[in-house]
Protein backbone atom coordinates (compact mmCIF):
# COMPACT_ATOMS: atom_id res chain seq x y z
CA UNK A 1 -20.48 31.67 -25.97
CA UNK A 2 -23.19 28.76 -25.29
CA UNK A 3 -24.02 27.72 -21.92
CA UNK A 4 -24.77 24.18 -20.70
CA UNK A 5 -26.45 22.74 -17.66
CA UNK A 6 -24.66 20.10 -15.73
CA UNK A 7 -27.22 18.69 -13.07
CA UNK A 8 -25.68 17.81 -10.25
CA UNK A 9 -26.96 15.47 -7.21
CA UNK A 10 -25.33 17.09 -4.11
CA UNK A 11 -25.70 14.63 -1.07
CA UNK A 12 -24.05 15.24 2.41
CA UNK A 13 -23.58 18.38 2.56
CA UNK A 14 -24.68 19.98 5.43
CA UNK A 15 -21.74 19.13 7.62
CA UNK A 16 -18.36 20.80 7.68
CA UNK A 17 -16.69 19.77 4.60
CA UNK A 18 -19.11 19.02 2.37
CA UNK A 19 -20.81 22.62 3.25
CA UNK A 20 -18.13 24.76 3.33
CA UNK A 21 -15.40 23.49 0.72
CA UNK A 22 -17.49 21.89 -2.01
CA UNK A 23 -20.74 23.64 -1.71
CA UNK A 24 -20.00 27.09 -1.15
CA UNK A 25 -16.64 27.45 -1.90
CA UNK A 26 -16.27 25.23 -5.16
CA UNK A 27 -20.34 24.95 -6.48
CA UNK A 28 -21.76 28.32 -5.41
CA UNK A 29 -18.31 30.02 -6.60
CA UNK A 30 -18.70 28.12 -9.88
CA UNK A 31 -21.61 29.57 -10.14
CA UNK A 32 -20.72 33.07 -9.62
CA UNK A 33 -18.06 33.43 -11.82
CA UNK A 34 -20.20 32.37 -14.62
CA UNK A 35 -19.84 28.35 -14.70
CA UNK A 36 -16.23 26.24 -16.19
CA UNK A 37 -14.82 27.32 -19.11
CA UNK A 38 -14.39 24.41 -21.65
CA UNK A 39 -11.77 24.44 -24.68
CA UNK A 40 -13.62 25.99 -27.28
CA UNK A 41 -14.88 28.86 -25.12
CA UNK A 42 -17.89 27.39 -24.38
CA UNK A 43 -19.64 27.34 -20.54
CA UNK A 44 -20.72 24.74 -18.39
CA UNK A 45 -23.24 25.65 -15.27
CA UNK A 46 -23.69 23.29 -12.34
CA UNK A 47 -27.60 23.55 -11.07
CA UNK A 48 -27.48 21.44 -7.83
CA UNK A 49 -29.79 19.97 -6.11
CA UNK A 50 -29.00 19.52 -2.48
CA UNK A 51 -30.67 16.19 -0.61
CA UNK A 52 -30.00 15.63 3.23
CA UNK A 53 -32.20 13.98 5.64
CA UNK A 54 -33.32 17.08 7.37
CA UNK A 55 -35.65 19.20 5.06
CA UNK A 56 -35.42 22.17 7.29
CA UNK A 57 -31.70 21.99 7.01
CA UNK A 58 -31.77 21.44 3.49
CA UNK A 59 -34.35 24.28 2.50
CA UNK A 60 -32.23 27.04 4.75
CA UNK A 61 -28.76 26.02 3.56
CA UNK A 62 -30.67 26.01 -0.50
CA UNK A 63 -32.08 29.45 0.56
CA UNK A 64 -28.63 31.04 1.98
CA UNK A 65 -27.07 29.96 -1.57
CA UNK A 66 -29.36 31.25 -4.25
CA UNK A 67 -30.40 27.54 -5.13
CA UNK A 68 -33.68 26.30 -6.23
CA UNK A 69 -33.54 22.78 -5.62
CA UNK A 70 -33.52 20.66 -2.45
CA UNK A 71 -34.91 17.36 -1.19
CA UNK A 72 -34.98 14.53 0.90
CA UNK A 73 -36.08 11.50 -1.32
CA UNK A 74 -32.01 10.41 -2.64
CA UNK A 75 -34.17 7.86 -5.05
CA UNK A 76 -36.10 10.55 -6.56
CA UNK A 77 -33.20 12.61 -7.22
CA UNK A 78 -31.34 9.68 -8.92
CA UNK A 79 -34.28 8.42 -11.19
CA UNK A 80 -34.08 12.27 -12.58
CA UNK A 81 -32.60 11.75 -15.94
CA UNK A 82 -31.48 15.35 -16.11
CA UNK A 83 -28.79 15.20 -13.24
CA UNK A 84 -26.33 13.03 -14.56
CA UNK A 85 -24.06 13.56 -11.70
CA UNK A 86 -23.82 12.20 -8.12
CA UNK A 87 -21.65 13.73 -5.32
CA UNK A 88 -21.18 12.31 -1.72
CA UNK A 89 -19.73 14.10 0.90
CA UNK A 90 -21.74 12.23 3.89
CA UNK A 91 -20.04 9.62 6.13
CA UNK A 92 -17.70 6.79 4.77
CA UNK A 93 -19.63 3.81 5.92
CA UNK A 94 -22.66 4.90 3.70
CA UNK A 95 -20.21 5.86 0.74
CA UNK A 96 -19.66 2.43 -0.78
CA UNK A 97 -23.71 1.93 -1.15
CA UNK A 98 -24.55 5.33 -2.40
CA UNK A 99 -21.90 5.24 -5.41
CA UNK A 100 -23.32 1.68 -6.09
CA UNK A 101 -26.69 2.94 -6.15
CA UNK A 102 -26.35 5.77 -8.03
CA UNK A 103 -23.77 4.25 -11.04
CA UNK A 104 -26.67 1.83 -11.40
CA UNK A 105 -28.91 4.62 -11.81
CA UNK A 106 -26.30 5.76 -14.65
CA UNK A 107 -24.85 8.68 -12.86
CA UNK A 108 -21.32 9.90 -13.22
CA UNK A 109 -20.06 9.97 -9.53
CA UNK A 110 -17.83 12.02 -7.50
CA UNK A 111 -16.87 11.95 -3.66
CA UNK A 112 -14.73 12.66 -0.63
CA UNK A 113 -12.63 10.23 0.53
CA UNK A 114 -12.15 7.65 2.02
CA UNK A 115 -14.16 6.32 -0.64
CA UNK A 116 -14.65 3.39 2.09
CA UNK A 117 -14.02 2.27 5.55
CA UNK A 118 -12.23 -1.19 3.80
CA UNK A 119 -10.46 -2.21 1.16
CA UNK A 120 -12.84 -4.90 -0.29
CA UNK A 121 -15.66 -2.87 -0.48
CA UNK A 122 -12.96 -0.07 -2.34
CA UNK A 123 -11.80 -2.30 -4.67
CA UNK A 124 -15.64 -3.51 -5.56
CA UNK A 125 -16.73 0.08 -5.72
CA UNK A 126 -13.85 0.91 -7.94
CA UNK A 127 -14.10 -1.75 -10.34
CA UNK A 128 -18.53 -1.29 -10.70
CA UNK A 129 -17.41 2.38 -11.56
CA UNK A 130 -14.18 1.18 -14.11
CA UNK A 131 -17.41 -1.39 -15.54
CA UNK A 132 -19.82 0.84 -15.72
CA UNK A 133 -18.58 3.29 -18.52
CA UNK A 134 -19.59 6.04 -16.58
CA UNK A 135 -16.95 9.20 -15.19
CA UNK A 136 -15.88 8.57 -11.66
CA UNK A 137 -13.52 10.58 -9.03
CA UNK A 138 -12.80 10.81 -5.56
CA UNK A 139 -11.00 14.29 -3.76
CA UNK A 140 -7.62 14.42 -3.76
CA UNK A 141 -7.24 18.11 -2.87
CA UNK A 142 -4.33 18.42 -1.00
CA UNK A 143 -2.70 18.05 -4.40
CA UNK A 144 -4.16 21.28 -5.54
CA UNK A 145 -2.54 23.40 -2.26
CA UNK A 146 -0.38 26.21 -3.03
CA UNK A 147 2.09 25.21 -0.92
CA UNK A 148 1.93 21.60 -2.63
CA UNK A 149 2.15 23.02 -6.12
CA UNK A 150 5.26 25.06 -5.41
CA UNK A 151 7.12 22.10 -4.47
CA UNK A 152 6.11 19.90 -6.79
CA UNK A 153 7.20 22.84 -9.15
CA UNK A 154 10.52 22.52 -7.47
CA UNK A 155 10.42 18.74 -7.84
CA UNK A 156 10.10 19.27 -11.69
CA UNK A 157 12.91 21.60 -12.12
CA UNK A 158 15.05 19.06 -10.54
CA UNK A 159 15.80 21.45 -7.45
CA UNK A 160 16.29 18.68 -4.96
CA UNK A 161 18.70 16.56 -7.64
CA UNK A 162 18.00 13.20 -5.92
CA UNK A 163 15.45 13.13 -3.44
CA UNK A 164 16.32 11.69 -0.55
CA UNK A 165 13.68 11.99 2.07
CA UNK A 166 9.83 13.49 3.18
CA UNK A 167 8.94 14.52 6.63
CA UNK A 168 5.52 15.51 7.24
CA UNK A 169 3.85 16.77 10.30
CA UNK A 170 0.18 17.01 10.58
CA UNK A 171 -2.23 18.18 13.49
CA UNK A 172 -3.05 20.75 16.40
CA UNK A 173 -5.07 20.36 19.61
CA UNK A 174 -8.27 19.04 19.40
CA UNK A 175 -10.38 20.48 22.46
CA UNK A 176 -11.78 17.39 24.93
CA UNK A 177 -15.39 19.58 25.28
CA UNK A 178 -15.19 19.88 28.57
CA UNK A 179 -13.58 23.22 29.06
CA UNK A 180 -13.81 24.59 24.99
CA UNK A 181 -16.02 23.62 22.35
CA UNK A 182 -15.10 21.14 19.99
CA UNK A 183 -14.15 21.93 16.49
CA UNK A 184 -14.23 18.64 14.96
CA UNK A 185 -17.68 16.38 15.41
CA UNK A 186 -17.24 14.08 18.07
CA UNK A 187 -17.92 10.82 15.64
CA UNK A 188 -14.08 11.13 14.58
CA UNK A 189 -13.19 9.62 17.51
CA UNK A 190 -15.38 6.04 17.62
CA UNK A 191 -14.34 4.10 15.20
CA UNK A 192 -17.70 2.80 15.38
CA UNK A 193 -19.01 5.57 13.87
CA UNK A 194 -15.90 5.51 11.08
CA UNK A 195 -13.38 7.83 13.48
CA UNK A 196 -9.67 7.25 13.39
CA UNK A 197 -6.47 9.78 12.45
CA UNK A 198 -5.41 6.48 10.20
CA UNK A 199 -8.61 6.05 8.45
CA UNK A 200 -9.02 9.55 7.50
CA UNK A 201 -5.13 10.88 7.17
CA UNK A 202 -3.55 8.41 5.19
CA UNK A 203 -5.66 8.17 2.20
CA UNK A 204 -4.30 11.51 2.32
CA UNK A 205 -0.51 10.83 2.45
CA UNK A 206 -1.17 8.01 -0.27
CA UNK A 207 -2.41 10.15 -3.14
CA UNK A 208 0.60 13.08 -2.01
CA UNK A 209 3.36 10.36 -1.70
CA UNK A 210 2.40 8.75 -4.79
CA UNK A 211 2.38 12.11 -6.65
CA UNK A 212 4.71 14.25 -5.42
CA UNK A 213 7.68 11.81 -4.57
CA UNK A 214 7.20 8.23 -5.44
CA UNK A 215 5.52 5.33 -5.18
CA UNK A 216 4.56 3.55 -1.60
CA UNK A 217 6.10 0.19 -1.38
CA UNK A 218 5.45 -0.55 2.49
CA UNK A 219 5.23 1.14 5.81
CA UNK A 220 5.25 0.96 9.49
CA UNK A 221 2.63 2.50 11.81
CA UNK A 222 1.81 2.89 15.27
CA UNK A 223 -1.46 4.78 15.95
CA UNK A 224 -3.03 5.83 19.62
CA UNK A 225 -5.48 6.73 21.39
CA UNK A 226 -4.14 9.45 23.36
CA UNK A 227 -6.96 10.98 24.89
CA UNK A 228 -9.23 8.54 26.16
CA UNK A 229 -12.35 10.77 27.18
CA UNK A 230 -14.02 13.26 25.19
CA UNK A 231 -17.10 15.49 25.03
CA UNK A 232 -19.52 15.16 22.09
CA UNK A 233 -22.02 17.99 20.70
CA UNK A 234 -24.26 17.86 23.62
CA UNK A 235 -21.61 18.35 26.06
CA UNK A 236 -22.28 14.69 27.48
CA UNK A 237 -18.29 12.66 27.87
CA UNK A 238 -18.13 9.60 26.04
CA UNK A 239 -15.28 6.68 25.81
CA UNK A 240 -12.88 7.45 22.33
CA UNK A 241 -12.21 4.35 20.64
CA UNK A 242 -10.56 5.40 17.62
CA UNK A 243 -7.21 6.10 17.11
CA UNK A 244 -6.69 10.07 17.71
CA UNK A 245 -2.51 10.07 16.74
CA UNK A 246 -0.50 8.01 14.59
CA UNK A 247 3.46 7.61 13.30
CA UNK A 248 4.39 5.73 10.49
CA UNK A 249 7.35 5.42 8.14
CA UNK A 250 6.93 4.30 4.60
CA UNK A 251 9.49 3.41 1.98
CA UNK A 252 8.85 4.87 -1.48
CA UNK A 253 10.54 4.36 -5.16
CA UNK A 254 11.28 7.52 -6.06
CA UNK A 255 10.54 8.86 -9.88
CA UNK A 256 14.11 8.25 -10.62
CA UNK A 257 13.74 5.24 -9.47
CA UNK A 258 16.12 5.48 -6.35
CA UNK A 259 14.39 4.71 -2.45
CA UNK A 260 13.27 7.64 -0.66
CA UNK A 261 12.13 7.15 2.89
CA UNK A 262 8.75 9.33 4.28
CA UNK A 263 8.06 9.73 7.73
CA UNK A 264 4.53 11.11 9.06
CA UNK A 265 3.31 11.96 11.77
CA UNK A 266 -0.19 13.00 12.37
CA UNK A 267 -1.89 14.08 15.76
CA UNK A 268 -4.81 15.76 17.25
CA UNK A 269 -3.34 15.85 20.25
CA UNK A 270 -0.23 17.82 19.73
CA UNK A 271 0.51 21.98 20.02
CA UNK A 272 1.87 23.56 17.07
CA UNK A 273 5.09 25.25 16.97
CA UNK A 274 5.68 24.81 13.28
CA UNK A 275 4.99 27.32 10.15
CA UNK A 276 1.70 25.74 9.12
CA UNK A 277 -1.12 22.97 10.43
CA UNK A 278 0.80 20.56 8.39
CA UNK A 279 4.10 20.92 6.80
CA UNK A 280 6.26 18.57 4.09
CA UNK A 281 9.64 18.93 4.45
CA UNK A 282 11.80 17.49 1.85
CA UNK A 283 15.94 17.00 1.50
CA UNK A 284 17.63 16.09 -1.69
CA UNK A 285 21.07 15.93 -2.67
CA UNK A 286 20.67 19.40 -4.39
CA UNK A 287 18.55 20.91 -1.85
CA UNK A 288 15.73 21.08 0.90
CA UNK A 289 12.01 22.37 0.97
CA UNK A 290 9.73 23.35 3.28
CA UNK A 291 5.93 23.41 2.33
CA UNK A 292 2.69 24.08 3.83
CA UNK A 293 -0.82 24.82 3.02
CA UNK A 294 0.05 27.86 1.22
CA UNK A 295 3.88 29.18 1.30
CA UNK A 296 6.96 27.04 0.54
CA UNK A 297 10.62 27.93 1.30
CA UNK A 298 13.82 26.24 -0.37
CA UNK A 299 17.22 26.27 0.48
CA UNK A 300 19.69 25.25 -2.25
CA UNK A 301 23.35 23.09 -2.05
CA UNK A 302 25.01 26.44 -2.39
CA UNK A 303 23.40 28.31 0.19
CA UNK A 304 23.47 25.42 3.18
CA UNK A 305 25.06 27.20 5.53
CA UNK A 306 27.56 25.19 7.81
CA UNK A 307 25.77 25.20 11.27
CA UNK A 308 28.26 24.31 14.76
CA UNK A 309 27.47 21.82 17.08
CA UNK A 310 28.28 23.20 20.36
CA UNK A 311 26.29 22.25 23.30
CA UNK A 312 28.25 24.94 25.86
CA UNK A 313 26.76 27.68 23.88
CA UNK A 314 23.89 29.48 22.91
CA UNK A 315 23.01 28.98 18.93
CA UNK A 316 23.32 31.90 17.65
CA UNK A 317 22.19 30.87 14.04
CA UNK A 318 18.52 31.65 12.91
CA UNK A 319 17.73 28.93 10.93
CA UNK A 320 14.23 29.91 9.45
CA UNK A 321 15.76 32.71 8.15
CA UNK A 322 18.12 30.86 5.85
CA UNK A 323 15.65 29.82 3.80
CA UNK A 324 14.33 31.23 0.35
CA UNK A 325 10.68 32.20 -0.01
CA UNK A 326 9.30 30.35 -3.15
CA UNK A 327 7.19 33.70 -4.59
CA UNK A 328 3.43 33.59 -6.01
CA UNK A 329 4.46 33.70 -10.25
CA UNK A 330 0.32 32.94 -10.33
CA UNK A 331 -2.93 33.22 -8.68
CA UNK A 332 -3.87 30.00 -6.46
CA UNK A 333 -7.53 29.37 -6.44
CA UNK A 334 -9.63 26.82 -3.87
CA UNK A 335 -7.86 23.43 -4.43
CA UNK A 336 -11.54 21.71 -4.14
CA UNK A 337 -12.50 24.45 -6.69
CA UNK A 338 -10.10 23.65 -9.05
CA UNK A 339 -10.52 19.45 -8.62
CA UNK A 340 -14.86 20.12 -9.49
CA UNK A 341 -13.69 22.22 -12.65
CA UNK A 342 -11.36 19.17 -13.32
CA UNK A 343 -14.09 17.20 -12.87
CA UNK A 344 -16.51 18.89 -15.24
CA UNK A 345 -14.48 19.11 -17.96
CA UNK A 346 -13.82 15.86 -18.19
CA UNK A 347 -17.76 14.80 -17.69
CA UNK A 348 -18.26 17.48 -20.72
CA UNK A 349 -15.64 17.29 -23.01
CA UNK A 350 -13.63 14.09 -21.39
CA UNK A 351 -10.24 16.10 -20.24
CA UNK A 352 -7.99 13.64 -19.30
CA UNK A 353 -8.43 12.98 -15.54
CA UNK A 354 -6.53 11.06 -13.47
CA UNK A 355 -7.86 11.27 -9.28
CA UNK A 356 -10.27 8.44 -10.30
CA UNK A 357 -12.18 5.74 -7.66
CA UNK A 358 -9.18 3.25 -8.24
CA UNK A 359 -6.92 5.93 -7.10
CA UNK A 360 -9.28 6.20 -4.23
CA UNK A 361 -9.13 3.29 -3.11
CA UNK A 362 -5.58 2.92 -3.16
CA UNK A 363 -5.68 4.91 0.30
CA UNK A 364 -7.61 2.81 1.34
CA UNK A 365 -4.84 0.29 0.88
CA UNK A 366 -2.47 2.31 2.61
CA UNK A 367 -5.32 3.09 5.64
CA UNK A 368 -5.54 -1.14 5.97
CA UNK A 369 -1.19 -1.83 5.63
CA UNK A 370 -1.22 0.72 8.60
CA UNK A 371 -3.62 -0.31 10.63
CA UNK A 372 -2.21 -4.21 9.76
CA UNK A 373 1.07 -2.75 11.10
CA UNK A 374 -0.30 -1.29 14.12
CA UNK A 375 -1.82 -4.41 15.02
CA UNK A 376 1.06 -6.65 13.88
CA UNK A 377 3.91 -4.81 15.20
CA UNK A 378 5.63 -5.20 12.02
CA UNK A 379 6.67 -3.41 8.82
CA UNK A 380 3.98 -4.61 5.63
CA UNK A 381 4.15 -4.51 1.74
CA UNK A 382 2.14 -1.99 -0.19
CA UNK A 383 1.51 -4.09 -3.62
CA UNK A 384 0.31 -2.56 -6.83
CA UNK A 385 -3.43 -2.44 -6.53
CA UNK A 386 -5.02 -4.66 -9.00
CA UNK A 387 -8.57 -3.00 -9.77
C-alpha cells in the first residue's frame, strides 16, 4: 500500500514530556512500526523535524533517534511549505504565541496542555484555530489510560446503574533537593515561571470529568503551598511560590442527567499508600470501581459484602480483596501514541476528532474557577464555554 509523508514541526522537546512521551514513545514508535494506518490501507509517515534553542541538544537527541532533521530557526521551519504540522510541547507561557504564529503560517497545530496560563488568551487561541480552517488539538491523554478505558467500558455497560460519585487521588513525594535529587524541574513550583498543582492538574480532571462522568457545573478549591523551600537543578534553595497541593470538590451533571459530586485531591507532597500514583474511584447505585493508570477493579450490588462497624475489635475483613479484577480483553498501547495516530488521521483523511483547542481551553476554565475559589473562599459556576 502507498506511503505518505506528513512533515511535522516538533518544538519543545527536549524536556521530560515532550522527549520521552511524544517523541520517542509516540513519533519514533510511529515510525518503527511502519507509520498510521488510514482506512483504505494506505500509510502515513511522520518525518520530524526537531527545533529547540540548543543546537547541541537538538543534533544529539536527532542523532539518538534515527532523524535527519533538526534546527534552531522556529521561523524557518514554519515558512517550510512541506511541514504542514506544528507541535508544542515547550512551556505554557510561550504556547499561546507559538500556535498563533504558526496557524498564521497555515500549519495544522497540536500541543500539550495547558494550552495557556489564562483563559483569555485560551479562548483567543481557540477561536484563531476554529477561524482559521486549519486541524487543531491539544493532549488529553489520560483519556487513553488503560485503567481509564476499562472504566469507562464499565460506565457504558451501565455497571454503576446511576452514578453517584468520583474520588480521585493524585500525587507522591516530590524530593525538596536537598537530601535527593529532584524528579520534577524546579520551575513547577514558581508560578512565575508557570508552576502550580492547579494550573497543570486540573486541565486534567476537566477533560476526564467531562468524559467519563459528566459535565462540570462548579467547584470549590483550596490549593497550598506546602513546602515552602526547595532545591532547583543546580542544587542552589529557592522560595516556592506556586501552589504544590490542592483539594477541590466539583458538582457535575451526570450523562443521565442526575448530579454526581467529584472530589480531587492532588499533592506533591503526600506518601502513597494507594494501588496506583493516581486512582478514580467511582460508586453507583449498581456498583463501585476502582481505576488507575493501568488496572481497574469493580465490585458489583450483589457482591458488596456487609462490613461491621466495631471499634473494640480488630477488622478482620480484607477489603482489597473483595474486589473483581477488570481483565485485559485487548492490547493497550501508549495513550500519547494512540492520541498522535488520532491526530493524523484526521489531518489525512479528516477522522472525526474531538480533543480540539476549544476543549483545551476549557481546562483552562476549570484551572481559573479554582484558583477564583481559592482566592475567594467560595464555591464558583463553571458556564458553558462560548468559543
Amino acid at each position: 500500500m502507498p506511503t505518505q509523508r506528513l512533515g511535522i514541526i516538533m518544538h519543545g522537546v527536549t524536556g521530560r514530556m515532550g522527549m520521552n512521551q511524544h517523541l520517542i514513545r509516540s513519533i519514533v514508535a510511529i515510525r518503527k512500526q511502519g507509520g498510521v494506518t488510514l482506512s483504505n490501507g494506505d500509510r502515513v509517515m511522520p518525518d520530524p523535524i526537531l527545533i529547540g534553542r540548543n543546537a547541541e541538544k537538538m543534533e544529539a537527541l536527532a542523532k539518538a533517534h534515527n532523524i535527519a532533521r533538526w534546527g534552531t530557526d522556529l521561523d524557518q521551519a514554519l515558512a517550510n511549505p512541506d511541514d504542514t504540522v506544528f507541535f508544542d510541547a515547550g512551556t505554557t507561557q510561550m504556547r499561546p504565541a507559538l500556535l498563533a504564529k504558526a496557524i498564521r503560517a497555515g500549519k495544522h497545530v497540536y500541543c500539550e496542555k495547558p494550552i495557556a496560563t489564562n483563559l483569555n488568551e485560551a479562548v483567543e487561541i481557540a477561536r484563531l484555530a476554529e477561524a482559521s480552517g486549519l486541524k487543531h488539538g491539544a493532549v488529553q491523554d489520560k483519556l487513553f489510560l488503560p485503567g481509564l478505558r476499562k472504566l469507562d467500558m464499565l460506565r457504558r455497560a451501565g455497571f454503576f446503574g446511576r452514578m453517584l460519585s468520583v474520588r480521585l487521588e493524585f500525587g507522591y513525594w516530590v524530593f525538596e533537593g536537598d537530601l535527593q535529587p529532584i524528579q520534577r524541574p524546579s520551575w513547577n513550583y514558581r508560578s512565575e515561571d508557570g508552576g502550580g498543582m492547579i494550573l497543570d492538574m486540573m486541565c486534567h480532571w476537566r477533560y476526564v470529568l467531562d468524559n467519563l462522568f459528566g459535565e462540570v457545573k462548579s467547584v470549590s478549591c483550596i490549593g497550598a503551598t506546602h513546602i515552602p523551600e526547595r532545591w532547583d537543578e543546580a542544587g542552589k534553595p529557592y522560595k516556592a511560590t506556586a501552589d504544590d497541593a490542592a483539594y477541590a470538590t466539583a458538582e457535575l451533571i451526570g450523562h443521565n442527567g442526575e448530579p454526581v459530586i467529584a472530589q480531587m485531591n492532588m499533592s506533591w507532597a503526600t506518601r502513597v499508600r494507594r494501588d496506583d500514583l493516581v486512582t478514580f474511584h467511582v460508586d453507583g447505585t449498581h456498583g463501585s470501581a476502582v481505576a488507575g493508570l493501568s488496572s481497574c477493579r469493580a465490585q458489583s450490588r450483589v457482591t458488596t459484602p456487609r462490613p461491621v462497624w466495631n471499634p473494640d475489635e480488630k477488622q478482620m475483613m480484607n477489603f482489597f480483596e473483595q474486589w473483581q479484577e477488570v481483565p485485559d480483553t485487548q492490547v493497550y498501547d501508549n495513550g500519547f501514541k494512540i492520541q498522535w495516530e488520532h491526530f493524523i488521521r484526521h489531518i489525512v483523511e479528516n477522522e472525526p476528532y474531538r480533543w480540539t483547542l476549544p476543549e483545551g481551553a476549557k481546562g483552562v476554565q476549570l484551572v481559573e474557577a479554582a484558583l477564583q475559589s481559592w482566592k475567594e473562599r467560595r464555591w464558583v459556576d463553571v458556564p458553558p464555554l462560548q468559543v
